[in-house]
Protein backbone atom coordinates (compact mmCIF):
# COMPACT_ATOMS: atom_id res chain seq x y z
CA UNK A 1 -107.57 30.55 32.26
CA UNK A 2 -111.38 30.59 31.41
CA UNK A 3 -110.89 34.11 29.68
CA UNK A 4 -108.12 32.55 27.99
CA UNK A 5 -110.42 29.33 26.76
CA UNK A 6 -113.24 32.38 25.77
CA UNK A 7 -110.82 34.56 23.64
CA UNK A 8 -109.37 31.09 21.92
CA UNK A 9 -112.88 29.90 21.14
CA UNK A 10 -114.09 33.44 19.57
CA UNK A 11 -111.11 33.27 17.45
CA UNK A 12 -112.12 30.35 16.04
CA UNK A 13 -115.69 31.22 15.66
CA UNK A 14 -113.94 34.58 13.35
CA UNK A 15 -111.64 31.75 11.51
CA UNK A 16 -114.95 30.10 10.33
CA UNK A 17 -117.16 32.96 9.31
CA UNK A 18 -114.42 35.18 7.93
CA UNK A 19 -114.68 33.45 4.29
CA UNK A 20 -118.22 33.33 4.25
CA UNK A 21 -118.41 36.73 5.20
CA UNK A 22 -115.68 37.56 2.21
CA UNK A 23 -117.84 35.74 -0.42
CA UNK A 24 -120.69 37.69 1.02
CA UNK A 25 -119.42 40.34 0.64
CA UNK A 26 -118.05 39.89 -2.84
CA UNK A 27 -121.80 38.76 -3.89
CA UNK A 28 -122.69 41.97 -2.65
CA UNK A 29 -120.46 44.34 -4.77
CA UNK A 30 -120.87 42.06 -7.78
CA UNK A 31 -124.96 42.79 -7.47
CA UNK A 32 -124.02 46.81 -7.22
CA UNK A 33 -121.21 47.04 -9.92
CA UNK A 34 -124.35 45.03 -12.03
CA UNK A 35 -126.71 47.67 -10.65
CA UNK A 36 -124.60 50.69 -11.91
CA UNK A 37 -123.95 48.95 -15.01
CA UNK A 38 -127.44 49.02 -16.07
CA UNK A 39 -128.70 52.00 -14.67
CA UNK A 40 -126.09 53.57 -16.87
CA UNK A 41 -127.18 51.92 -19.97
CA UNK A 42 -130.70 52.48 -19.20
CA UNK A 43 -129.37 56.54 -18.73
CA UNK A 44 -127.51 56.26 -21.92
CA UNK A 45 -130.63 54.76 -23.82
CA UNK A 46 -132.80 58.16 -22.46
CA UNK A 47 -130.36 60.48 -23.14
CA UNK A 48 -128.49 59.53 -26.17
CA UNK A 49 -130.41 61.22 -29.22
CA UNK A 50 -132.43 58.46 -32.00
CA UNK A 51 -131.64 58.81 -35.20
CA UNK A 52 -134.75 60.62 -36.80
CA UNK A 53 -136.50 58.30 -39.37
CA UNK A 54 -138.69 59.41 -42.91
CA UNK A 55 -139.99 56.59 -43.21
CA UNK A 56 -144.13 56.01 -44.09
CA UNK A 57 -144.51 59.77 -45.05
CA UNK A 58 -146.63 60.71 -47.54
CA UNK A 59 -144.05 62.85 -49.74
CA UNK A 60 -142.00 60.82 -51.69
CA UNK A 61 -138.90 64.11 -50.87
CA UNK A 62 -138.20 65.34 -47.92
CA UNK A 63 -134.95 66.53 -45.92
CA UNK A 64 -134.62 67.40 -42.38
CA UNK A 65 -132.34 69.84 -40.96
CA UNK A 66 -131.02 71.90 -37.74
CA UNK A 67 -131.79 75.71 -38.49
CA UNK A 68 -128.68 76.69 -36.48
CA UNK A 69 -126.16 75.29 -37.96
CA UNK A 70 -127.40 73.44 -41.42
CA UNK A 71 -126.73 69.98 -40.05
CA UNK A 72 -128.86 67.37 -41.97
CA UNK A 73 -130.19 64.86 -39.70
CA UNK A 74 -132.45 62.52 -42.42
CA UNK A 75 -133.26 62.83 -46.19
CA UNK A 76 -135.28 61.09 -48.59
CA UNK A 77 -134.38 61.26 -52.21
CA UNK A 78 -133.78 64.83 -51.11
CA UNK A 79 -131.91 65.19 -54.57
CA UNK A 80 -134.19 64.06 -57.17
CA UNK A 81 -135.63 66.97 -59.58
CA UNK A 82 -139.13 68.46 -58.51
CA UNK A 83 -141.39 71.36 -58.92
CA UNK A 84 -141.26 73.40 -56.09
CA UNK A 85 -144.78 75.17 -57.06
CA UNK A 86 -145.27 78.25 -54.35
CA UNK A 87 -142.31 77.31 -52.53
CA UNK A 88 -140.66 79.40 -55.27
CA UNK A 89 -142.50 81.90 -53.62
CA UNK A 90 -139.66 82.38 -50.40
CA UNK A 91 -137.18 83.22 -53.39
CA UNK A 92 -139.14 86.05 -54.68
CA UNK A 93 -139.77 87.31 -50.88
CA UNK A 94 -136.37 87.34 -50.42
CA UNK A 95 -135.21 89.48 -53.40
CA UNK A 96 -137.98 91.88 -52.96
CA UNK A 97 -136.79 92.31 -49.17
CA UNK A 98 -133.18 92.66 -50.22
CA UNK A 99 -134.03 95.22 -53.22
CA UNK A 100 -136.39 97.37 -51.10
CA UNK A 101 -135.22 98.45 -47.96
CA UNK A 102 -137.98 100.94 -47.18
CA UNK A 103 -141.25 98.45 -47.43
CA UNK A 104 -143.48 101.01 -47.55
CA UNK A 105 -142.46 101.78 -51.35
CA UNK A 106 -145.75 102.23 -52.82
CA UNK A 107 -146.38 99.60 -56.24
CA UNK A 108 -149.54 99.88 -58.11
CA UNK A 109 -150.55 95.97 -59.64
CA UNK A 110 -150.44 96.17 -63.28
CA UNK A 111 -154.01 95.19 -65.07
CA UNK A 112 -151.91 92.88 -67.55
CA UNK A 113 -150.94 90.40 -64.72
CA UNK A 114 -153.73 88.78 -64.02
CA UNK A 115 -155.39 87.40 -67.47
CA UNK A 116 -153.18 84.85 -67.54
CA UNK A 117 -153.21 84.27 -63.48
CA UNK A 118 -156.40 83.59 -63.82
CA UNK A 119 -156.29 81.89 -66.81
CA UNK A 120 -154.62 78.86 -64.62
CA UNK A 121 -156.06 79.47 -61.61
CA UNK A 122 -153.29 80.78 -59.57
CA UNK A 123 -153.33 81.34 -55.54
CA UNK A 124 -154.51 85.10 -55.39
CA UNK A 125 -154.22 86.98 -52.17
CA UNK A 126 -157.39 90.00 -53.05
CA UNK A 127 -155.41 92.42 -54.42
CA UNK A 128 -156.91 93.63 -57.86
CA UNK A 129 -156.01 94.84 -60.92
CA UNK A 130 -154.68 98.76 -60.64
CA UNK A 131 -154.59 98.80 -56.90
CA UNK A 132 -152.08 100.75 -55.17
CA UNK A 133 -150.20 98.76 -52.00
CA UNK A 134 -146.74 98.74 -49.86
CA UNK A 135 -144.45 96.37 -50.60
CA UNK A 136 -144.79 95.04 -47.23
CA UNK A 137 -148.48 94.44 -47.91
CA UNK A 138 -147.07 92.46 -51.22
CA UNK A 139 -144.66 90.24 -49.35
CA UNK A 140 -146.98 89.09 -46.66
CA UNK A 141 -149.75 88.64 -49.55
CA UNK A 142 -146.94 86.69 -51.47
CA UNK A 143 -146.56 84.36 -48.51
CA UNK A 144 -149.46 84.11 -46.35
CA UNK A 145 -152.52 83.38 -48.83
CA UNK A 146 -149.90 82.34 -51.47
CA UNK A 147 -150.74 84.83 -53.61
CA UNK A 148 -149.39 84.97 -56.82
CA UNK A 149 -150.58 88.42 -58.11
CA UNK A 150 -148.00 89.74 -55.52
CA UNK A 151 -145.68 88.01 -56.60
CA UNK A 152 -145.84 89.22 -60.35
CA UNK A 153 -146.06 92.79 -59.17
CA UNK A 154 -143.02 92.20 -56.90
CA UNK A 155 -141.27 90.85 -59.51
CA UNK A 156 -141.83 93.77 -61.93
CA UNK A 157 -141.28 96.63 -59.29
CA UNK A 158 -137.90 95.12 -58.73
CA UNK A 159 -136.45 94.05 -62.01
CA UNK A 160 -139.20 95.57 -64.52
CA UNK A 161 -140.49 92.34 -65.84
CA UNK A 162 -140.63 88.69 -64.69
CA UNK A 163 -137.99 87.69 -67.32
CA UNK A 164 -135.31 89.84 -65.83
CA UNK A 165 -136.75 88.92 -62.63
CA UNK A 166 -136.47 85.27 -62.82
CA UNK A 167 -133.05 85.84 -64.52
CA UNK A 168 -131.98 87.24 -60.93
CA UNK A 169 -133.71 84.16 -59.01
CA UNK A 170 -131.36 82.26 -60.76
CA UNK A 171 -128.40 84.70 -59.70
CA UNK A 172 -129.53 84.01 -56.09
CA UNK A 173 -129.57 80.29 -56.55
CA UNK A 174 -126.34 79.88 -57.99
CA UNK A 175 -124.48 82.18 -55.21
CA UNK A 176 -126.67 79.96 -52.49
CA UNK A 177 -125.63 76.54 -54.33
CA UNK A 178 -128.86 75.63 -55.41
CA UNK A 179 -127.28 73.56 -58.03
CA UNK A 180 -130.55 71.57 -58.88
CA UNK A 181 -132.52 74.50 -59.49
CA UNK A 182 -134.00 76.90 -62.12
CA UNK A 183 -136.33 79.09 -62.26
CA UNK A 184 -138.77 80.37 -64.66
CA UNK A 185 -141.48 82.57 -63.02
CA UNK A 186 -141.52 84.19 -59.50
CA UNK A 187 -144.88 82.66 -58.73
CA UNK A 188 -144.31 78.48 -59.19
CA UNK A 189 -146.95 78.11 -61.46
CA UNK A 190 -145.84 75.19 -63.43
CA UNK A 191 -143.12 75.15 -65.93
CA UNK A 192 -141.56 71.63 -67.36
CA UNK A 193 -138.40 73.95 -66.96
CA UNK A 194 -138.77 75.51 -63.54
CA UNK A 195 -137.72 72.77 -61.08
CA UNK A 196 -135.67 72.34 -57.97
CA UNK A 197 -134.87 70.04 -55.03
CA UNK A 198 -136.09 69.63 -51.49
CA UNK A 199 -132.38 69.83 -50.28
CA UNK A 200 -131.86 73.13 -52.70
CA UNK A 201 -135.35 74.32 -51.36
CA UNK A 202 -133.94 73.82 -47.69
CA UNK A 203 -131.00 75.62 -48.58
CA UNK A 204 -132.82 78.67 -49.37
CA UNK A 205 -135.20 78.32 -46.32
CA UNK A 206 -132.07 78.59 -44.04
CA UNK A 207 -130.83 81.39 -45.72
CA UNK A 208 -133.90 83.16 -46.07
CA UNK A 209 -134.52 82.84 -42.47
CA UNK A 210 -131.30 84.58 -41.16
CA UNK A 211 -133.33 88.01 -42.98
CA UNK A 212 -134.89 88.63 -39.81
CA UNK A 213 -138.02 91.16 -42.10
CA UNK A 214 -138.45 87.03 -43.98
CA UNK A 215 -138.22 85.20 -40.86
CA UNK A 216 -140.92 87.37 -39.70
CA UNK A 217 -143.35 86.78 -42.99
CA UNK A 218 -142.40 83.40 -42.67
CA UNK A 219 -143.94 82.93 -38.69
CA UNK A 220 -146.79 85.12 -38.88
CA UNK A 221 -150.37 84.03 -39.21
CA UNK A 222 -152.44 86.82 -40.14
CA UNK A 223 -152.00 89.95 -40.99
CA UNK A 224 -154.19 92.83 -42.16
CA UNK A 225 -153.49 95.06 -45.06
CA UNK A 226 -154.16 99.11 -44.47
CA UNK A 227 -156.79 101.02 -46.27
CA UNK A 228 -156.22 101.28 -49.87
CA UNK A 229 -157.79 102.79 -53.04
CA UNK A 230 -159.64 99.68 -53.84
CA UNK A 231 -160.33 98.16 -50.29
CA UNK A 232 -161.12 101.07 -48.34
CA UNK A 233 -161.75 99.04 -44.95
CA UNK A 234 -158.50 97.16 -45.56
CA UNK A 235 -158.64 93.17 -45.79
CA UNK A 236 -157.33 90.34 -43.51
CA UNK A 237 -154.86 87.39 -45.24
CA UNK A 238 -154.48 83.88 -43.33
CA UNK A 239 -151.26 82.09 -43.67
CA UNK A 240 -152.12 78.55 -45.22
CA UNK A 241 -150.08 76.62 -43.05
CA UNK A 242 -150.83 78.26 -39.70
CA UNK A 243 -154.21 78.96 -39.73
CA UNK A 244 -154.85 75.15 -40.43
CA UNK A 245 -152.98 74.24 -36.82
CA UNK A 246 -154.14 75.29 -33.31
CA UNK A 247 -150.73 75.17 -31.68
CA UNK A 248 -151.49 71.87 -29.94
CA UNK A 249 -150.14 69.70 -32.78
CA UNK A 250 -146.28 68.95 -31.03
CA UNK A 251 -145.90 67.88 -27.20
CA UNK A 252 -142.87 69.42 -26.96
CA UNK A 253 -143.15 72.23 -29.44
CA UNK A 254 -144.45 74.34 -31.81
CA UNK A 255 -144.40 74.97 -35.72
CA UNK A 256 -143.68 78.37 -35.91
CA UNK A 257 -143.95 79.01 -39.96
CA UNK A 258 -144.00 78.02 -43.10
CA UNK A 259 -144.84 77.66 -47.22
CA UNK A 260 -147.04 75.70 -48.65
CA UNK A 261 -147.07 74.98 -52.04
CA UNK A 262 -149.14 72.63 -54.62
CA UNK A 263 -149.54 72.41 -58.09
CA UNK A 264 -151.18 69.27 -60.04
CA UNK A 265 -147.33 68.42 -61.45
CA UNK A 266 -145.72 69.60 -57.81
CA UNK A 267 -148.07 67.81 -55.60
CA UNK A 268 -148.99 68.68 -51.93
CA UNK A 269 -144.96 70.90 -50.92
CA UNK A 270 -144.36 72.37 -47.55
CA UNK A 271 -141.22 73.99 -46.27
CA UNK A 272 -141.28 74.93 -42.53
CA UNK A 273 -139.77 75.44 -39.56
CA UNK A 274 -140.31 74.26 -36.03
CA UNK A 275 -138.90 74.84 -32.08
CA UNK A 276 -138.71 71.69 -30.71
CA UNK A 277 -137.81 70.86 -27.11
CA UNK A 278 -135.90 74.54 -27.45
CA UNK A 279 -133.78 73.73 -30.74
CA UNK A 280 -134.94 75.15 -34.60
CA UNK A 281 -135.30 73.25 -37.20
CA UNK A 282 -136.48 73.11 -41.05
CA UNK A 283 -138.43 70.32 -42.86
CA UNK A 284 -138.66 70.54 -46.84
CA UNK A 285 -141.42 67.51 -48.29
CA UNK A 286 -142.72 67.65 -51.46
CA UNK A 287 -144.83 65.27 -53.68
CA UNK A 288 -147.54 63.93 -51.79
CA UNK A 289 -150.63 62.77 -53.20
CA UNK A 290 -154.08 65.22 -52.92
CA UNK A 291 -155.06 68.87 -53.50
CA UNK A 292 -156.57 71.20 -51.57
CA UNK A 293 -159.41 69.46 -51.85
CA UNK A 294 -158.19 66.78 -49.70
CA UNK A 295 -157.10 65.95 -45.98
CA UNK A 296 -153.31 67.87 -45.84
CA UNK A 297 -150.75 65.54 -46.22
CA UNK A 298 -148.12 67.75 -46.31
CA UNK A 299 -149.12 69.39 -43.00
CA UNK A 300 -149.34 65.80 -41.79
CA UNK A 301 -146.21 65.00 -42.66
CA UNK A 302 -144.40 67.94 -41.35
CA UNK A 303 -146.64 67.18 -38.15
CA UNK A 304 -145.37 63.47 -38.04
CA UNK A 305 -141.69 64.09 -38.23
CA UNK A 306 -141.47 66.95 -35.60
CA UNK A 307 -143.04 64.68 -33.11
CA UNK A 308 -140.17 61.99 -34.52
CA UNK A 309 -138.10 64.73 -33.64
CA UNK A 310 -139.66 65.68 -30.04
CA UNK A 311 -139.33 61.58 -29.24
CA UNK A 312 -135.93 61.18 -30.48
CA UNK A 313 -133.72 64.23 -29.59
């Protein structure tokens, strides 16, 4: 009888606490479904890639692109006219790579070229007048130190002057879809006529860069020409855009190459190309204020929206 009166009473003691234990336990998965809920938003937040902003540059152009697959991921009046100034420079890399497979083709620079480089005080690399180089030697002088008596002799070893040579720029552009742009010289010097795009000038940076012999011009930093007839102990050439960053400049990354450009019309121009957080990808600005005179905007911008692009990817 008293087990009886024992099991009775515990039953009732159960009856009592059974809804507070339901609404306790209710609280309790309403607090963890809460939990989850927020720790996947906060996930979603980390992980889900930021839209990549060009806002506060200094160039007034720029686009943004993924070098894999040509995927534009911001732009800035990326289709107004401009003057690409040495930029031009890739296209008449390019066309001397495609029309010279051997690039150690021997081309003597013609004394005629450089009155009138000089004249407007053009980007030279050292080469001088009836000097006898590889077209290798040419092509990294063309794009390292920007200089612009390669370019000229480039231009004449592959088409015979710079009119038919610019005449096959063009060619290139057209079959590329550079739509915006037209070309007058192989060097960028400026020419009301000879204008372009950053999106058309990031068009032909992607292509260029799938020539693996451009790719490598593009990325290197120095390199030092051979012994020839008029510089016996050879000579070293700096890239302008590398040799003004110490590698340190992107968390996350590195910019592995590029061309600068700048003429008094063109402004401060950079197109480059960066590995950031493992992925490629190409920046075209052009028209910021200075010279070369002044701090490198154009470096800073390219600088600035690679670590946009380190934060938000």
């Amino acid at each position: 009888m008293k087990a009886l009166l024992i099991l009775q009473k515990g039953m009732r003691t159960r009856m009592k606490t059974s809804p507070y234990r339901r609404k306790h336990r209710r609280r309790a998965f309403r607090r963890l479904f809460w939990l989850l809920v927020l720790a996947l938003a906060t996930l979603l937040l980390l992980l889900w890639p930021r839209r990549v902003t060009l806002d506060g540059l200094n160039s007034p152009h720029a686009i943004l692109l993924r070098a894999d697959s040509g995927e534009v991921l911001a732009e800035k009046d990326a289709d107004s006219t401009i003057y690409p100034a040495s930029m031009t420079k890739m296209m008449t890399a390019l066309l001397a790579i495609e029309a010279n497979p051997d690039l150690d083709t021997p081309v003597t620079l013609p004394e005629e070229i450089f009155p009138a480089l000089q004249a407007q005080n053009a980007s030279l690399a050292g080469f001088q007048a009836g000097e006898t180089a590889t077209v290798r030697d040419l092509l990294y002088g063309a794009m390292l130190p920007s200089g612009a008596e390669c370019c000229e002799a480039l231009a004449r070893e592959v088409s015979g002057s710079e009119e038919a040579f610019a005449a096959r720029m063009n060619q290139k552009a057209a079959e590329l879809g550079m739509t915006g742009t037209h070309f007058c010289n192989p060097t960028g010097l400026h020419d009301p006529e000879h204008v372009s795009t950053v999106r058309d000038m990031a068009r032909l940076t992607e292509a260029a860069l799938q020539n693996e012999t451009f790719r490598k011009l593009f990325t290197t930093e120095r390199y030092t020409v051979p012994a020839t007839n008029c510089h016996p102990q050879g000579f070293t050439m700096h890239s302008t855009l590398l040799s003004q960053l110490d590698g340190t400049e992107l968390h996350r990354g590195r910019i592995l190459g590029g061309k600068t450009g700048y003429t008094g019309e063109a402004g401060l121009c950079l197109a480059s190309l960066a590995e950031v957080k493992g992925r490629e990808y190409i920046l075209v600005t052009a028209g910021a204020g200075g010279d070369h005179s002044t701090a490198p905007y154009h470096i800073e911008d390219a600088v600035t929206v690679y670590r946009r692009v380190s934060r938000g990817s």
